[in-house]
Protein backbone atom coordinates (compact mmCIF):
# COMPACT_ATOMS: atom_id res chain seq x y z
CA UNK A 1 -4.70 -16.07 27.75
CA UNK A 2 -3.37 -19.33 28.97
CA UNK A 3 -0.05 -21.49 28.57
CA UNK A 4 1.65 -21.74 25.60
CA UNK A 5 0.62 -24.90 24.76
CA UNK A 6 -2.82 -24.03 24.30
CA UNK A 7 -2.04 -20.28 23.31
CA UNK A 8 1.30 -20.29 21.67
CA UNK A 9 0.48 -20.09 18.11
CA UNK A 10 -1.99 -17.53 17.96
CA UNK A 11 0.33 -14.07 17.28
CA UNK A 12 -0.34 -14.96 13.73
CA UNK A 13 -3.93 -14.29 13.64
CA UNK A 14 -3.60 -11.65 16.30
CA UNK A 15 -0.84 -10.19 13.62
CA UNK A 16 -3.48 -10.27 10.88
CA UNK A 17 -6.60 -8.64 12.83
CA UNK A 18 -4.39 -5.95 13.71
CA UNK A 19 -3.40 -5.02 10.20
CA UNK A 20 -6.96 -6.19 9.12
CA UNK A 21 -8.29 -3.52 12.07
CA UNK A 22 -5.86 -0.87 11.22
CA UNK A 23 -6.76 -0.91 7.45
CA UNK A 24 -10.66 -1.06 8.30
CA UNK A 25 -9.99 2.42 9.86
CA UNK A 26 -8.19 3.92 7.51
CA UNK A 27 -11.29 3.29 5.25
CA UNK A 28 -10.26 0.11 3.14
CA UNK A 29 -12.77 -2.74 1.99
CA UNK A 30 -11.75 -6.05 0.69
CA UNK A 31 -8.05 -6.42 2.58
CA UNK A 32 -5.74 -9.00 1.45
CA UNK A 33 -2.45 -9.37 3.36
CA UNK A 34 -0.01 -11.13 2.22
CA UNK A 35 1.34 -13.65 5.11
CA UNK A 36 4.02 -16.73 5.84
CA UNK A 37 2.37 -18.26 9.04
CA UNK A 38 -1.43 -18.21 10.00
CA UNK A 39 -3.24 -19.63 12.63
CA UNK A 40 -7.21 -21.08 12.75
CA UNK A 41 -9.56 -18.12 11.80
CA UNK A 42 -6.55 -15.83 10.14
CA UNK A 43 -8.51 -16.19 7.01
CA UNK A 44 -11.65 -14.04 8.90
CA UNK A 45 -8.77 -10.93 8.88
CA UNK A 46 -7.62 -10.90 5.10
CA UNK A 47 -4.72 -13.41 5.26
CA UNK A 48 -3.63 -15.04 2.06
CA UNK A 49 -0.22 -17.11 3.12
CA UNK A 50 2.23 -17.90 0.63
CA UNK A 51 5.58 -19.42 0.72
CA UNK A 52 7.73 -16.39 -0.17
CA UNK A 53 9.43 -17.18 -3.80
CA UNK A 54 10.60 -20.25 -5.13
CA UNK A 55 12.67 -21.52 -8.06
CA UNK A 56 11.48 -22.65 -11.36
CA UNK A 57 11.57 -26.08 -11.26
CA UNK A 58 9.42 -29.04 -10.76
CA UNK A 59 11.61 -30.19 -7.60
CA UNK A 60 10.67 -27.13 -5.62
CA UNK A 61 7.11 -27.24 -6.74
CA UNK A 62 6.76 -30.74 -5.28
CA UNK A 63 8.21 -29.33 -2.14
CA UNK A 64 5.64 -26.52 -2.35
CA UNK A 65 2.44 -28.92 -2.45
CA UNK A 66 4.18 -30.93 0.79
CA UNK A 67 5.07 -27.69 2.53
CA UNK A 68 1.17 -26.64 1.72
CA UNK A 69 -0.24 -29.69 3.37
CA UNK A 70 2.34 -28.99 6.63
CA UNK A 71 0.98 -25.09 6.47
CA UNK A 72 -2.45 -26.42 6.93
CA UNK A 73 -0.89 -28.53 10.22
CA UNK A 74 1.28 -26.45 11.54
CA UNK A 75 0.15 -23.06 10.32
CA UNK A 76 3.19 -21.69 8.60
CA UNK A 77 5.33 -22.07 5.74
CA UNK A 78 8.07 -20.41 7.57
CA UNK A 79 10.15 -23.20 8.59
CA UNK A 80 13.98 -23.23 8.75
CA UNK A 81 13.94 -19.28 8.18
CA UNK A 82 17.40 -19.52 7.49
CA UNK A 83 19.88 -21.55 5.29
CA UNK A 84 23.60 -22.22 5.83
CA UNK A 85 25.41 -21.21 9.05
CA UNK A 86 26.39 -22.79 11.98
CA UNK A 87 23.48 -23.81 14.88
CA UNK A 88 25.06 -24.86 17.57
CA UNK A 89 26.46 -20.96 17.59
């Protein structure tokens, strides 16, 4: 499909028409899957990303709204992915 600087962020939306394709032939109208990344035209296949959970407080909802704006850059909220450990292992 090309390098992966032109190509390398589209297994999201390929992710979503595949479960959006699989669920259209099982019969289902109206899909909604739930996602943490997306790509340009996800939304055409059912995705609705969200953050995964948060806690209660009004820090983390201010870090919600910025990580919102960066989803609609980078086209995840899946950033980091882990916390703690050791990276130059």
């Amino acid at each position: 499909m090309g390098p992966n600087v032109q190509i390398g962020n589209i297994y999201p939306q390929h992710y979503s028409r595949t479960f959006y394709d699989g669920m259209q032939a099982e019969g289902q109208d109206n899909i909604v899957n739930l996602v943490r990344c997306a790509w340009a035209g996800s939304q055409r296949y059912g995705a609705l990303v969200w953050s995964g959970d948060i806690h209660s407080s009004y820090e983390d909802f201010r870090k919600q709204i910025v990580a919102g704006l960066h989803m609609g850059m980078a086209g995840t909220t899946d950033i980091g992915g882990f916390a703690g450990g050791n990276p130059e292992c």
